[in-house]
Protein backbone atom coordinates (compact mmCIF):
# COMPACT_ATOMS: atom_id res chain seq x y z
CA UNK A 1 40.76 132.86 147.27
CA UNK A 2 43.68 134.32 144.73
CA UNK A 3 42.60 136.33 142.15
CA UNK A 4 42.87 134.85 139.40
CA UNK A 5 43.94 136.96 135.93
CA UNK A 6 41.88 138.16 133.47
CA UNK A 7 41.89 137.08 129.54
CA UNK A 8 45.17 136.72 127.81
CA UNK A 9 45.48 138.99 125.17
CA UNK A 10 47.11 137.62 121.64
CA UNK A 11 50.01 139.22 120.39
CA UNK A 12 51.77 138.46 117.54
CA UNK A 13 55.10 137.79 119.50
CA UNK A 14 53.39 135.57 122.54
CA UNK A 15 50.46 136.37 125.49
CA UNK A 16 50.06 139.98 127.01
CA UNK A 17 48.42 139.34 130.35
CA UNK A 18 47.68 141.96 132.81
CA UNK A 19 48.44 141.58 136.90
CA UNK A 20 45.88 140.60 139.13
CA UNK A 21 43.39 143.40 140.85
CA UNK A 22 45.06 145.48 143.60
CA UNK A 23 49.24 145.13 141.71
CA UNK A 24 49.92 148.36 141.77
CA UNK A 25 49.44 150.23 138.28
CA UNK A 26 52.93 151.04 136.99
CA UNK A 27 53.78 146.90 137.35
CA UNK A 28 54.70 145.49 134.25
CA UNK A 29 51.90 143.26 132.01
CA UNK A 30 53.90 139.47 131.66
CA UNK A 31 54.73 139.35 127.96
CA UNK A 32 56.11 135.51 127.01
CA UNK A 33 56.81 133.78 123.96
CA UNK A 34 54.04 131.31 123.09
CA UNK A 35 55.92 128.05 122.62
CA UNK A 36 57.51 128.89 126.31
CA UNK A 37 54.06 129.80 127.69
CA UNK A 38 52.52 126.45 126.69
CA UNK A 39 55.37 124.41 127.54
CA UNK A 40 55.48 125.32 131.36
CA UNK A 41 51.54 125.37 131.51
CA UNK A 42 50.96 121.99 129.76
CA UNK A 43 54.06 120.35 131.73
CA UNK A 44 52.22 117.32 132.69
CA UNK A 45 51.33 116.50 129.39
CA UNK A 46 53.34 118.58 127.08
CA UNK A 47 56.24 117.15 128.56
CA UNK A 48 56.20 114.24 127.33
CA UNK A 49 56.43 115.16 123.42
CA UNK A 50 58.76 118.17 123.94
CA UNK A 51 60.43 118.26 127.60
CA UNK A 52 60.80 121.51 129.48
CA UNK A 53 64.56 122.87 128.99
CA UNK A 54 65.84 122.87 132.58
CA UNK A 55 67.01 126.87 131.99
CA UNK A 56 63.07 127.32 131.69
CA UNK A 57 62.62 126.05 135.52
CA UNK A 58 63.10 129.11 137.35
CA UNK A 59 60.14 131.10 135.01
CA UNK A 60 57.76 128.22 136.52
CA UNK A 61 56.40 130.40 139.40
CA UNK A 62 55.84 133.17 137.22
CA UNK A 63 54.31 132.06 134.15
CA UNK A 64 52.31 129.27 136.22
CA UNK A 65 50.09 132.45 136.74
CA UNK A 66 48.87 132.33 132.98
CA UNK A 67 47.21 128.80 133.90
CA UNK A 68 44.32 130.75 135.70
CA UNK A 69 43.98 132.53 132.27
CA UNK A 70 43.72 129.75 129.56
CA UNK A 71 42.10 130.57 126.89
CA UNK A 72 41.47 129.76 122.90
CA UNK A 73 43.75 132.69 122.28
CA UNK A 74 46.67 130.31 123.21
CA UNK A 75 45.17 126.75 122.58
CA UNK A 76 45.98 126.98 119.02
CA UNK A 77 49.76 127.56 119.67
CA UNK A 78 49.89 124.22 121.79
CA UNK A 79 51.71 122.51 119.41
CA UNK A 80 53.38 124.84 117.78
CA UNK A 81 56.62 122.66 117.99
CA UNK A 82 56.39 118.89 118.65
CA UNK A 83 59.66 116.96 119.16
CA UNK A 84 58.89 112.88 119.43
CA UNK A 85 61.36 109.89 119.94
CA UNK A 86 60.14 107.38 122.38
CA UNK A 87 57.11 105.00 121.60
CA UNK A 88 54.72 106.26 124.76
CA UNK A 89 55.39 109.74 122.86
CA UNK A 90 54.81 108.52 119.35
CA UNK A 91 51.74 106.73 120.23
CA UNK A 92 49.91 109.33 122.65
CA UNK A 93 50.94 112.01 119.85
CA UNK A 94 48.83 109.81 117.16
CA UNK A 95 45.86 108.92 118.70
CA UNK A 96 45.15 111.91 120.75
CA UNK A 97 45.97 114.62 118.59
CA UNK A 98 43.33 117.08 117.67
CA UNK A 99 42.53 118.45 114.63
CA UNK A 100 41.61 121.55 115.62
CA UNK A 101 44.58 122.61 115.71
CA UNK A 102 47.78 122.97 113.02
CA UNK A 103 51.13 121.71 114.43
CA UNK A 104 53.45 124.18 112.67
CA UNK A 105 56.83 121.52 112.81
CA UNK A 106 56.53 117.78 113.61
CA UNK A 107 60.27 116.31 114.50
CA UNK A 108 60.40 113.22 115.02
CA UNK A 109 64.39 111.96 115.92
CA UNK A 110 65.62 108.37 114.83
CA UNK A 111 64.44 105.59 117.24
CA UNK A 112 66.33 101.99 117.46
CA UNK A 113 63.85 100.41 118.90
CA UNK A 114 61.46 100.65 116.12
CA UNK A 115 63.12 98.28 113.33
CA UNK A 116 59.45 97.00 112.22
CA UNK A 117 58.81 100.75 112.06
CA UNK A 118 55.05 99.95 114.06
CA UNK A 119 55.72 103.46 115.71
CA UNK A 120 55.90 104.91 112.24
CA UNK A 121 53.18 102.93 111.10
CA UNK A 122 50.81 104.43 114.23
CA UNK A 123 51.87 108.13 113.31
CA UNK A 124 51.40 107.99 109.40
CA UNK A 125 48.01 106.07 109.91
CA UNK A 126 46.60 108.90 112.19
CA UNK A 127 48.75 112.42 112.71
CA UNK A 128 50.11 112.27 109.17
CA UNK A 129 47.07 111.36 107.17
CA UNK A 130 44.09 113.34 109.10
CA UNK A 131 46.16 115.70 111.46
CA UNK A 132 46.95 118.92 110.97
CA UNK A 133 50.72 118.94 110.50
CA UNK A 134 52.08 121.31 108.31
CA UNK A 135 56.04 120.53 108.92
CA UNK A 136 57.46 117.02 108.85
CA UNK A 137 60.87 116.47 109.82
CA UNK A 138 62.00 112.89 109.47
CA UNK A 139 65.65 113.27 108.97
CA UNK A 140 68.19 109.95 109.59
CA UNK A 141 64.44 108.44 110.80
CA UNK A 142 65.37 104.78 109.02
CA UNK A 143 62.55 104.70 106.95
CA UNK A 144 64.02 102.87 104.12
CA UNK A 145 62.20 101.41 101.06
CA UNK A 146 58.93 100.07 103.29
CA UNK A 147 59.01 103.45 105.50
CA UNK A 148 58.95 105.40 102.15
CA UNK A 149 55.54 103.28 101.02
CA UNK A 150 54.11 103.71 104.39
CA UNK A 151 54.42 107.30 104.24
CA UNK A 152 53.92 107.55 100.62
CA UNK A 153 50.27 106.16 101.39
CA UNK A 154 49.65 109.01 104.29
CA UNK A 155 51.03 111.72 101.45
CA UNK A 156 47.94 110.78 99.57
CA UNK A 157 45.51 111.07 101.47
CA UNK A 158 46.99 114.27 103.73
CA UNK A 159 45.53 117.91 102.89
CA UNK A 160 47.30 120.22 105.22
CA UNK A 161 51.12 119.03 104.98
CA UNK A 162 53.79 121.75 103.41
CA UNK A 163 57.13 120.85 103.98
CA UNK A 164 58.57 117.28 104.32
CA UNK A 165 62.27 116.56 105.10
CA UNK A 166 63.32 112.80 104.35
CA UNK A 167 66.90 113.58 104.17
CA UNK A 168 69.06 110.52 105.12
CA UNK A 169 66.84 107.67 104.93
CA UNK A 170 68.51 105.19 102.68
CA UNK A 171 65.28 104.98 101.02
CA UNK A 172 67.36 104.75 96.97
CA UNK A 173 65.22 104.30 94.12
CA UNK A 174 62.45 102.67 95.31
CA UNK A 175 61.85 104.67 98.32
CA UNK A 176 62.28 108.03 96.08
CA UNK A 177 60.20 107.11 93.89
CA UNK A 178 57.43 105.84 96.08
CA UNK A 179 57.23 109.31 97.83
CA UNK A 180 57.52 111.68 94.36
CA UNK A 181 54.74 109.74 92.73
CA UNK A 182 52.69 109.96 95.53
CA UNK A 183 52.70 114.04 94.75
CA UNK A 184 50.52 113.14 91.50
CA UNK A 185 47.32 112.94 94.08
CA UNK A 186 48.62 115.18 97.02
CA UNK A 187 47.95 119.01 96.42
CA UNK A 188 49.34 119.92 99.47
CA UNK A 189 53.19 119.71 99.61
CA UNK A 190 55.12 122.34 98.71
CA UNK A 191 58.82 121.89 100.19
CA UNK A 192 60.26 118.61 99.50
CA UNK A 193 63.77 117.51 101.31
CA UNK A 194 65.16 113.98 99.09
CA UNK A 195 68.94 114.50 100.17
CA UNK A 196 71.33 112.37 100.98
CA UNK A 197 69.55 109.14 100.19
CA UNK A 198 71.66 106.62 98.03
CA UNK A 199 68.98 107.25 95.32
CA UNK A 200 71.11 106.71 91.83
CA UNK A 201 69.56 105.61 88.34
CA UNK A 202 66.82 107.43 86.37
CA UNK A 203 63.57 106.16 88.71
CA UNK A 204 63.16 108.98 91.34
CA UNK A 205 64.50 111.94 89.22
CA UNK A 206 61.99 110.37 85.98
CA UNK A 207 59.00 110.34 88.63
CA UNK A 208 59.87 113.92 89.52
CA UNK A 209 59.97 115.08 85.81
CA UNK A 210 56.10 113.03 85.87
CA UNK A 211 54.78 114.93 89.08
CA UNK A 212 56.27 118.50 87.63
CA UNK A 213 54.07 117.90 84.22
CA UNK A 214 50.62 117.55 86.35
CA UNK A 215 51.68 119.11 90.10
CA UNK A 216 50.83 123.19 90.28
CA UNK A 217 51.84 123.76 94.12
CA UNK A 218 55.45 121.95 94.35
CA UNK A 219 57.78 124.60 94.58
CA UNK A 220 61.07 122.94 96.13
CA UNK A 221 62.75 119.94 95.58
CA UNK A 222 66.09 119.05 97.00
CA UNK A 223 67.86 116.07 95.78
CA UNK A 224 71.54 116.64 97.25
CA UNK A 225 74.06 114.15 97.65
CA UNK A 226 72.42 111.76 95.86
CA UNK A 227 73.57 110.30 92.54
CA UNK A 228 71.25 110.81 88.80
CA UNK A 229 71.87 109.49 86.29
CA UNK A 230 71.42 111.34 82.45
CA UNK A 231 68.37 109.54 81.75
CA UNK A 232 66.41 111.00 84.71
CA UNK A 233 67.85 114.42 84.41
CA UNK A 234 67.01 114.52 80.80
CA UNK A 235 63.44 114.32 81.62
CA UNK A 236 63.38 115.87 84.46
CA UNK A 237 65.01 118.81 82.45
CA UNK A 238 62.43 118.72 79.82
CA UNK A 239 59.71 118.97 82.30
CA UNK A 240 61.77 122.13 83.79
CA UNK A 241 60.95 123.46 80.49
CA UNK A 242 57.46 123.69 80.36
CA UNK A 243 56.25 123.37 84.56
CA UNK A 244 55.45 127.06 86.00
CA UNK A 245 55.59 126.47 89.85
CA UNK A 246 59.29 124.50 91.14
CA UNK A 247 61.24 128.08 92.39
CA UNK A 248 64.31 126.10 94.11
CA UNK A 249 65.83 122.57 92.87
CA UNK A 250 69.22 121.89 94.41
CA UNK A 251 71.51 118.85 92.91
CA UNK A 252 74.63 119.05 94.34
CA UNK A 253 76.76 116.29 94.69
CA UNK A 254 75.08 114.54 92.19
CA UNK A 255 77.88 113.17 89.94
CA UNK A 256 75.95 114.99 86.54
CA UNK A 257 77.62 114.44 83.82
CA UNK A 258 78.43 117.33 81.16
CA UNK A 259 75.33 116.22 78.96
CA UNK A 260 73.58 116.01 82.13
CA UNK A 261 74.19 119.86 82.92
CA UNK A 262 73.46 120.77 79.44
CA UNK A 263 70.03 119.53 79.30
CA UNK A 264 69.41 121.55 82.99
CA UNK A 265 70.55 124.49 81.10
CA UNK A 266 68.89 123.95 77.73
CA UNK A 267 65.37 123.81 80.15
CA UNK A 268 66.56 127.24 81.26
CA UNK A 269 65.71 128.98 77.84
CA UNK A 270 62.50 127.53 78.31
CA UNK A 271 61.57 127.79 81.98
CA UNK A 272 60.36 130.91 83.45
CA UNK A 273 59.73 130.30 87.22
CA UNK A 274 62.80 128.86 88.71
CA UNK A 275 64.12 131.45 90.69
CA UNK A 276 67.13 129.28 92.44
CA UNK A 277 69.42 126.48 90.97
CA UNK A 278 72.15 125.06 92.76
CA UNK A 279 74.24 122.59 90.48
CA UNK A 280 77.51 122.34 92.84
CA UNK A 281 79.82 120.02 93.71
CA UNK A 282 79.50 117.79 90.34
CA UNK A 283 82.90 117.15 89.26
CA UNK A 284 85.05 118.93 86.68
CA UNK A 285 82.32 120.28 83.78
CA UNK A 286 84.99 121.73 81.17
CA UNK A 287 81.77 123.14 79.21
CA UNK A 288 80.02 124.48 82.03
CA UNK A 289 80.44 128.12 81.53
CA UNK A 290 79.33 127.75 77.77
CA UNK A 291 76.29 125.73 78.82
CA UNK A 292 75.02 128.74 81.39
CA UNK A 293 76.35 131.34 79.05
CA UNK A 294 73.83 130.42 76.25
CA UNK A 295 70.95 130.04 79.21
CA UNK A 296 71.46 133.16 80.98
CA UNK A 297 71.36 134.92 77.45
CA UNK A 298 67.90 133.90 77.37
CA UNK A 299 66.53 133.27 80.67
CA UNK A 300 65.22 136.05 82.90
CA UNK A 301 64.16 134.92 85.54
CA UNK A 302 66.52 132.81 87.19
CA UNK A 303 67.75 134.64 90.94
CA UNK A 304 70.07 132.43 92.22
CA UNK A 305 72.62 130.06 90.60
CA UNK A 306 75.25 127.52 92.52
CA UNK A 307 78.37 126.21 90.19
CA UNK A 308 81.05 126.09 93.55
CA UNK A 309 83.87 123.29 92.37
CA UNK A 310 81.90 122.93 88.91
CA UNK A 311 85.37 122.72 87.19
CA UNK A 312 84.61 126.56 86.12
CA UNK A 313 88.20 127.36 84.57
CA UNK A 314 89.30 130.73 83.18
CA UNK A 315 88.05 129.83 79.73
CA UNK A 316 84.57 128.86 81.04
CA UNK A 317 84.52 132.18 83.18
CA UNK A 318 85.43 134.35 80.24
CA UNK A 319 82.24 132.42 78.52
CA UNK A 320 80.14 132.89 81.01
CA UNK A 321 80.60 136.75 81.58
CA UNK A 322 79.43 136.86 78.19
CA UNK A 323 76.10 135.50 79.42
CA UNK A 324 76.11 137.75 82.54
CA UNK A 325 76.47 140.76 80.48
CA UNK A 326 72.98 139.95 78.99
CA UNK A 327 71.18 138.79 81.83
CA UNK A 328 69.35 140.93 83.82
CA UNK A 329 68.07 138.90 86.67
CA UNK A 330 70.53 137.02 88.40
CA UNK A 331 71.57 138.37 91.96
CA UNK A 332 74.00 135.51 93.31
CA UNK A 333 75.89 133.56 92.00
CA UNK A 334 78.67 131.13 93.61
CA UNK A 335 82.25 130.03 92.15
CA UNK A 336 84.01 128.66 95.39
CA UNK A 337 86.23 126.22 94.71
CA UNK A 338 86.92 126.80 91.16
CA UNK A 339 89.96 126.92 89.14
CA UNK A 340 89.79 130.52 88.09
CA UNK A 341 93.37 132.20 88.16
CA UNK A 342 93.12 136.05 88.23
CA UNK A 343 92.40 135.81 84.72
CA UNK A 344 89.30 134.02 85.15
CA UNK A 345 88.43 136.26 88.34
CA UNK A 346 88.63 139.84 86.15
CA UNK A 347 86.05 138.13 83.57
CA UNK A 348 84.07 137.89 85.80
CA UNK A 349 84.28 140.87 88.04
CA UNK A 350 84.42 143.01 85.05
CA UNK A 351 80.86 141.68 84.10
CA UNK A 352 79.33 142.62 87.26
CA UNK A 353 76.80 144.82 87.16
CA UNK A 354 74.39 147.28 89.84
CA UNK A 355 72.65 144.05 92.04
CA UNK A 356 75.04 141.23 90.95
CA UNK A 357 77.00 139.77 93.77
CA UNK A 358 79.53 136.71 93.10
CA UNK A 359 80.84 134.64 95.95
CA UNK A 360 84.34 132.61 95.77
CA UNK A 361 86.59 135.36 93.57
């Protein structure tokens, strides 16, 4: 009978496992990466939510070896990355996943042959209400208005989910707004992906502004390509002002008007924890410069800020400098695609200081 291997040893990179009795000593200990490990030893069953790449095949005789040495070491790395698409996947992944056990990313890829969305229905009524899932990636899924309420319903009852993409779901208003108020009961969330979405009006941006008065563990929202009106950046601006845990909201592409950017920057004299901003990509804003100027004379905190084709002319730049030269906490920011002539460009170069980089000159 073979001898089978001892204990696999956990290492932060994958499983250490030494040869059997009798390999000679200076032979190498097998060293692979967890998620390859467990996809080659679970084939028959792993398969079926995230297939085998076919470059992996040759490594089967080898790392077949490691069966003989399963242990709890590597059973909670099972799932550390689950990719579904077909209904038989979808369906086993709900009802027999354990909870023992955290899957670290969920994908799941865009399926025609759901149009009722039942497949959805089965995963948000088991894996993404009681399992373990920390990652959710449901970008270009179809969810749409009802998918939004279906999985608004899991968000409130789920405990262990960090980071949700819905990017391209057509869900507009309603859908947005379904899934941001549901962040009023869920504690969990952290990372929240809204972009490209056809969400325009004041509902899902007002609903944000709501969660950020009561929410203390949402730290980034992302509402790109999408299009907000005043109303809903107004008060979501003057909940900027007083909420102490977003870090990253990105809006670009978001057709904001001037006042629009003025009230995001008026929340910056106020606001002390966002770290990045990203307000590209909205059109010409002749006052732009003036409205960060008068921010980043007060604000300190702010790390990051985005204005590429923000309609930044020379004028604006030479405002804006002013605001730089005061400011001592800003690291990037980014002017691609503005109208600056060398003019504009030695304003702001001039203002840079020791830690200041700024992209586009």
């Amino acid at each position: 009978m073979e001898e089978p291997f001892p204990p696999a040893e956990s290492h932060a990179g994958g499983l250490s496992v030494t040869p059997p009795q009798g390999t000679p000593a200076h032979a190498p200990r097998i060293q692979l990466p967890y998620e390859l490990i467990v996809r080659v030893l679970r084939a028959g069953f792993e398969s079926r939510f995230d297939p085998i790449d076919e470059s992996q095949v040759s490594l089967l005789g080898t790392v077949s070896q490691l069966g003989k040495s399963w242990n709890a070491a590597a059973e909670r790395f099972l799932y550390n990355s689950v990719v579904l698409q077909h209904r038989d996947q979808i369906l086993r992944f709900s009802r027999a996943r354990s909870s023992r056990f955290p899957v670290k990313k969920l994908r799941i890829l865009p399926n025609r042959k759901d149009p009722g969305l039942a497949m959805f229905r089965e995963l948000a009524s088991h894996a993404l209400t009681t399992g373990h899932v920390i990652n959710v990636d449901l970008t270009g899924y179809g969810l749409g208005k009802e998918g939004a309420e279906i999985l608004a319903q899991a968000l409130t009852l789920n405990t262990t989910m960090r980071h949700l993409s819905v990017s391209n779901n057509n869900l507009m208003d309603p859908g947005g707004v379904a899934i941001v108020t549901a962040l009023k009961t869920n504690r969990g969330l952290t990372d929240l992906n809204l972009s490209s979405n056809f969400i325009r009006g004041a509902g899902t941006t007002a609903a944000l502004a709501d969660v950020l008065l009561v929410n203390d563990v949402l730290e980034v929202v992302n509402m790109d390509y999408n299009s907000a009106s005043y109303e809903g950046i107004s008060k979501l601006a003057s909940a900027l002002a007083t909420n102490q845990t977003l870090t990253t909201l990105s809006l670009q592409s978001n057709a904001l008007s001037s006042d629009s950017i003025a009230a995001l920057a008026d929340s910056l004299k106020e606001n002390t924890t966002l770290r990045n901003l990203d307000i590209s990509y909205n059109g010409v804003q002749v006052k732009v410069g003036y409205h960060i100027r008068d921010a980043l004379n007060v604000n300190h905190s702010l790390v990051f800020l985005g204005l590429n084709s923000s309609g930044l002319d020379d004028i604006g730049a030479s405002a804006l400098a002013q605001g730089l030269l005061r400011n001592d906490s800003l690291r990037e920011l980014e002017v691609y695609q503005c109208p600056l002539s060398d003019e504009g460009r030695t304003s702001l170069i001039e203002c840079k200081r020791a830690g200041l980089v700024i992209w586009g000159l």
